[in-house]
N, C-alpha and C. Protein backbone atom coordinates (compact mmCIF):
# COMPACT_ATOMS: atom_id res chain seq x y z
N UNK A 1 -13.92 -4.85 -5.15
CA UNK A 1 -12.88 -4.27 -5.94
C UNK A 1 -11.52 -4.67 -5.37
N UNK A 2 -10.47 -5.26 -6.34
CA UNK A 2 -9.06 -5.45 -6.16
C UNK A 2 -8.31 -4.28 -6.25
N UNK A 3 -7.27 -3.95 -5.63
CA UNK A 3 -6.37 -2.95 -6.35
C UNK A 3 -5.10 -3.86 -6.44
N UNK A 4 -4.54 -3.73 -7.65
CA UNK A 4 -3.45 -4.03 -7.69
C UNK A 4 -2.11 -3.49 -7.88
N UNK A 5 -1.14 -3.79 -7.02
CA UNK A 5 -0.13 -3.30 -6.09
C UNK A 5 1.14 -3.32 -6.75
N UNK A 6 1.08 -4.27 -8.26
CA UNK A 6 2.11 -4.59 -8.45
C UNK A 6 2.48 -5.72 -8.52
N UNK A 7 3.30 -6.65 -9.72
CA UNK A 7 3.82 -8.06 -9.77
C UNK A 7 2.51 -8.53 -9.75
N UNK A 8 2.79 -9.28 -8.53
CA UNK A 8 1.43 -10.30 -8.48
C UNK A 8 0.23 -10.27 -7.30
N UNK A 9 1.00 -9.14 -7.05
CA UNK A 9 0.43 -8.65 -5.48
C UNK A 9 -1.04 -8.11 -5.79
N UNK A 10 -2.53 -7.93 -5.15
CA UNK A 10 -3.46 -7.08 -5.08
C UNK A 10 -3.81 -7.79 -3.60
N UNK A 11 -4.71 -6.39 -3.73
CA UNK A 11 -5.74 -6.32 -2.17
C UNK A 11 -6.93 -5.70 -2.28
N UNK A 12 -7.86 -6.53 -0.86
CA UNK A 12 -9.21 -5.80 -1.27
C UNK A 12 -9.05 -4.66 -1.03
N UNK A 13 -9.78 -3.81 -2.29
CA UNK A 13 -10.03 -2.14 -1.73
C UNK A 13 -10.66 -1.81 -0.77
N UNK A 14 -11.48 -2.78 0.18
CA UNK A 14 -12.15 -2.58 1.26
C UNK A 14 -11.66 -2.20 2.45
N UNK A 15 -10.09 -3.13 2.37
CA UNK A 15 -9.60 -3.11 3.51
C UNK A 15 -8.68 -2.39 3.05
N UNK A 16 -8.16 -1.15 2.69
CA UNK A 16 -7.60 -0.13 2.36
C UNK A 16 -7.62 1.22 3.37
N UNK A 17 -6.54 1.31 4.16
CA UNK A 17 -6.37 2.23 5.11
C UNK A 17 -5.81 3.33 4.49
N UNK A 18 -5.11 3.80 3.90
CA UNK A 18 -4.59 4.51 3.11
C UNK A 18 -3.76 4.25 2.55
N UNK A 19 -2.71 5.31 1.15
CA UNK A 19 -2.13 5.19 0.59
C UNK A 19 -0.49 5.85 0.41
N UNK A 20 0.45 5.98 0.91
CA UNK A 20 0.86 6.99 1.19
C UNK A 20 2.51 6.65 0.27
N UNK A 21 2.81 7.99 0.02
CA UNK A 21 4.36 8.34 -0.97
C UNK A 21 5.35 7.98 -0.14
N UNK A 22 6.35 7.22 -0.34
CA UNK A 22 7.12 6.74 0.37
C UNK A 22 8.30 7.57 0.80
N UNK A 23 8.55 7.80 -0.62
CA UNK A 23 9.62 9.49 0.05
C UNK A 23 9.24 10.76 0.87
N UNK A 24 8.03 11.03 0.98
CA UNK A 24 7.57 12.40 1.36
C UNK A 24 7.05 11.31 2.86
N UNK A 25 6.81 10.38 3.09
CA UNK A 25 6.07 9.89 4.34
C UNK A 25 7.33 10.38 5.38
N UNK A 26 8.49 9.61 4.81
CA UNK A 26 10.20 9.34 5.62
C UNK A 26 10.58 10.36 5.90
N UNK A 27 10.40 11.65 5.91
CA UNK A 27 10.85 12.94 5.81
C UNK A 27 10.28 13.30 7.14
N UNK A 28 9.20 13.05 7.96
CA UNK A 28 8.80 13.44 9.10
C UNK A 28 9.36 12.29 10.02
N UNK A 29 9.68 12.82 11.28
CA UNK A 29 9.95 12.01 12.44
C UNK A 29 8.93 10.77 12.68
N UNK A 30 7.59 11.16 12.43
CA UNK A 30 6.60 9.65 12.94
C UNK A 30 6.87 8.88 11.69
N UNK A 31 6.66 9.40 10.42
CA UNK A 31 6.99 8.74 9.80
C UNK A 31 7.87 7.86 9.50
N UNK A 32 9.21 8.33 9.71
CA UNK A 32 10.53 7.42 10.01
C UNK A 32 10.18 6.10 10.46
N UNK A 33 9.76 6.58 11.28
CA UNK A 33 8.89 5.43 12.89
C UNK A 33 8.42 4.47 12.32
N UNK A 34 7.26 4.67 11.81
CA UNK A 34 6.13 3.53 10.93
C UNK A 34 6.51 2.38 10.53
N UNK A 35 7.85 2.63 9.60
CA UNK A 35 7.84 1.27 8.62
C UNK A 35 8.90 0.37 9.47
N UNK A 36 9.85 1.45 10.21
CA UNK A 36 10.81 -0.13 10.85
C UNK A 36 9.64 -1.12 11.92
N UNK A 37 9.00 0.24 12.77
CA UNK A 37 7.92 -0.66 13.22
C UNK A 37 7.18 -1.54 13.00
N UNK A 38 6.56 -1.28 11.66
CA UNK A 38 5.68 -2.42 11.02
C UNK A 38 6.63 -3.18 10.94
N UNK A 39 7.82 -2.78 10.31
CA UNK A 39 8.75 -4.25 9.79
C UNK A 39 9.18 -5.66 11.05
N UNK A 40 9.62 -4.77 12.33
CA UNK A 40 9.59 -5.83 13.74
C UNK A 40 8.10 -6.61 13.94
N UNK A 41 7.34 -5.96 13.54
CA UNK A 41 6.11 -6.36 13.67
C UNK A 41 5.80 -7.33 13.03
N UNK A 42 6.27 -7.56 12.01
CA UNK A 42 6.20 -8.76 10.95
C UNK A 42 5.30 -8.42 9.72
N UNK A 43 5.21 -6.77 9.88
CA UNK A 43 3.60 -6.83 9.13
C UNK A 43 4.00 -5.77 7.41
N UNK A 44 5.38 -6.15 7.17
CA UNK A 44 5.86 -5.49 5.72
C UNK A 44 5.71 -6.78 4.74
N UNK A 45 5.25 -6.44 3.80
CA UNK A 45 5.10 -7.06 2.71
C UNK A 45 5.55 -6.61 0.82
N UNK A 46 6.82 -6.86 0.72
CA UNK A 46 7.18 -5.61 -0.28
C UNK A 46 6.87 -6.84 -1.91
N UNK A 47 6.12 -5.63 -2.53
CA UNK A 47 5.02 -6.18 -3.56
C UNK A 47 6.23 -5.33 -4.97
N UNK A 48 7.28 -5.20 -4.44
CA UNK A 48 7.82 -4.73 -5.79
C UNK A 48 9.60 -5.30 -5.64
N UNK A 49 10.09 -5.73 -6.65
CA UNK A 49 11.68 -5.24 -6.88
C UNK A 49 12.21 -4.26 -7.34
N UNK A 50 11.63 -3.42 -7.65
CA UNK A 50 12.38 -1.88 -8.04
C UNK A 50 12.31 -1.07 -6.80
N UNK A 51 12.72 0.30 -6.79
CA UNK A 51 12.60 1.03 -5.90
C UNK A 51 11.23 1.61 -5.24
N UNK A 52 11.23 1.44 -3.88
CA UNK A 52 9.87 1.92 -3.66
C UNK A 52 9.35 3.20 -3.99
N UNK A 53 7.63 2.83 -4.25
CA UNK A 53 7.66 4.89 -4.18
C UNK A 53 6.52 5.04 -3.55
N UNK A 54 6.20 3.75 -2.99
CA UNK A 54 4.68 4.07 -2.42
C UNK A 54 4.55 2.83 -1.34
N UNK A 55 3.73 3.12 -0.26
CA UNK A 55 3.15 1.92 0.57
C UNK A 55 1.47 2.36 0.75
N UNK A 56 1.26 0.99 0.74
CA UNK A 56 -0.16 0.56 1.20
C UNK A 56 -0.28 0.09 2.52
N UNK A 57 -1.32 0.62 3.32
CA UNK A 57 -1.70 0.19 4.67
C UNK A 57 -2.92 -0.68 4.20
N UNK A 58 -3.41 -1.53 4.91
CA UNK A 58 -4.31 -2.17 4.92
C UNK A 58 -5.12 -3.25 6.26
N UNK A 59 -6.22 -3.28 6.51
CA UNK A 59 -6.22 -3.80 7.51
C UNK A 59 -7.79 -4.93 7.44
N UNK A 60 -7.38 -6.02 7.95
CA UNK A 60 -8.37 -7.25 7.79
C UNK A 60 -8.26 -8.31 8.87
N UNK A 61 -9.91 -8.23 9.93
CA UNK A 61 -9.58 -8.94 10.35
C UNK A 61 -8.51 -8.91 12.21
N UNK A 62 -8.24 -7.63 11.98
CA UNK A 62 -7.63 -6.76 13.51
C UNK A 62 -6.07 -6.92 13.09
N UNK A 63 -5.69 -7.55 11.73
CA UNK A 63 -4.45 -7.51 11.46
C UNK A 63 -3.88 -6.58 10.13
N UNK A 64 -2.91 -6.08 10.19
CA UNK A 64 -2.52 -4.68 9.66
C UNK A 64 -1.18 -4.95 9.19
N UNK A 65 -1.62 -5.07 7.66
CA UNK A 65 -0.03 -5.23 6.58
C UNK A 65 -0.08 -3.82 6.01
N UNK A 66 1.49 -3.91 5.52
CA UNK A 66 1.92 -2.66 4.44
C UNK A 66 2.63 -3.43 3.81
N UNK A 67 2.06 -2.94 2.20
CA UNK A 67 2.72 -3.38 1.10
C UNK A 67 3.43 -2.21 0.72
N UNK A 68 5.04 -2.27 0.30
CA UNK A 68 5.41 -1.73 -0.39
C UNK A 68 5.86 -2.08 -1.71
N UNK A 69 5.45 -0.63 -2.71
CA UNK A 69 5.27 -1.13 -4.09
C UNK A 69 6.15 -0.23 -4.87
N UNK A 70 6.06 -0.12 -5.96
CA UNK A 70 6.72 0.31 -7.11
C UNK A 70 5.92 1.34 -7.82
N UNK A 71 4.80 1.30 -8.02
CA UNK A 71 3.84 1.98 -8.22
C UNK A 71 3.55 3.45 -7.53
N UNK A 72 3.41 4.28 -8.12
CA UNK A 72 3.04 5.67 -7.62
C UNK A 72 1.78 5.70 -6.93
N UNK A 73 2.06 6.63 -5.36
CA UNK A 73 0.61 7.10 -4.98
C UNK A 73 -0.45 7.39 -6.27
N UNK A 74 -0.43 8.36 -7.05
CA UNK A 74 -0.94 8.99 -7.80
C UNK A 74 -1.69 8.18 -9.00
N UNK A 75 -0.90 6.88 -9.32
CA UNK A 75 -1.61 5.65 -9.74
C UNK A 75 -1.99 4.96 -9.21
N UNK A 76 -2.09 4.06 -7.88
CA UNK A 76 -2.66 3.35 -7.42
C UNK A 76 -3.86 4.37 -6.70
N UNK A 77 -3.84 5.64 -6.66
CA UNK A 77 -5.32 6.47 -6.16
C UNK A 77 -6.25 6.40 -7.19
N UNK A 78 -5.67 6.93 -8.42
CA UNK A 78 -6.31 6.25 -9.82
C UNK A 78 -6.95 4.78 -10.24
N UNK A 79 -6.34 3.97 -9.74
CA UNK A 79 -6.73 2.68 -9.54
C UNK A 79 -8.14 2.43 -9.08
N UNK A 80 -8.25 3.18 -7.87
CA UNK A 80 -9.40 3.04 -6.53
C UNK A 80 -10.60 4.16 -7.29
N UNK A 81 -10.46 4.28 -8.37
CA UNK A 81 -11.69 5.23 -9.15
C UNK A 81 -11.59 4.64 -9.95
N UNK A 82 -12.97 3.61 -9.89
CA UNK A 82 -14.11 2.92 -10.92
C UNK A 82 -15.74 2.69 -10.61
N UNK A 83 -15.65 2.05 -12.40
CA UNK A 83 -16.95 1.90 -12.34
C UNK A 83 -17.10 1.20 -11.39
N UNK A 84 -18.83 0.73 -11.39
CA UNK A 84 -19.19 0.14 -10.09
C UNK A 84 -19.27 -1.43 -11.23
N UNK A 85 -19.40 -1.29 -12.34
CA UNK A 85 -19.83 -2.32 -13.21
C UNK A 85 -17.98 -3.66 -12.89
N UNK A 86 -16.41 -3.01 -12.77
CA UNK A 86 -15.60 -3.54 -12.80
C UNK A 86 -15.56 -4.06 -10.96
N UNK A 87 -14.53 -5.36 -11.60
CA UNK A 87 -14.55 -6.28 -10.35
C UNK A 87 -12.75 -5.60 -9.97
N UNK A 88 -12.10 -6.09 -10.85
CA UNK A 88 -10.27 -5.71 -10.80
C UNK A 88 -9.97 -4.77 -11.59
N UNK A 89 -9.43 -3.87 -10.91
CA UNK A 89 -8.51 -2.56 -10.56
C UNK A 89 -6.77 -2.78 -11.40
């Protein structure tokens, strides 16, 4: 299963660490933390030109991207509920 992230962006749902709201993440102190970190890290990948409202963690391989997207938690969780019969999300 693909989920797709937005534009042209998808990822395997396998390697799907979680999903998390981008405004409500920033609001806590670790949170703050996370994304400049990932970003020195090299490991941001932003899958949208509009405003963010959501990031994807993901991990493949011992290496660990976040996509940020445009797309709502609440739809891309929707996304990750299918049949078993569909390939892309």
């Amino acid at each position: 299963m693909y989920l797709h992230l937005g534009n042209s962006f998808s990822v395997n749902g396998d390697n799907v660490i979680g999903i998390f709201d981008f405004e409500n993440t920033t609001v806590s102190k670790r949170g703050r933390g996370f994304l400049p970190g990932a970003e020195k890290k090299g490991q941001i990948i932003n899958a949208s030109e509009d405003l963010p409202k959501s990031f994807v963690v993901t991990a493949e391989n011992g290496e660990t991207r976040v996509y940020i997207s445009s797309i709502s938690t609440q739809t891309l969780y929707k996304r990750t509920k299918f049949d078993n019969s569909e390939e892309f999300i």
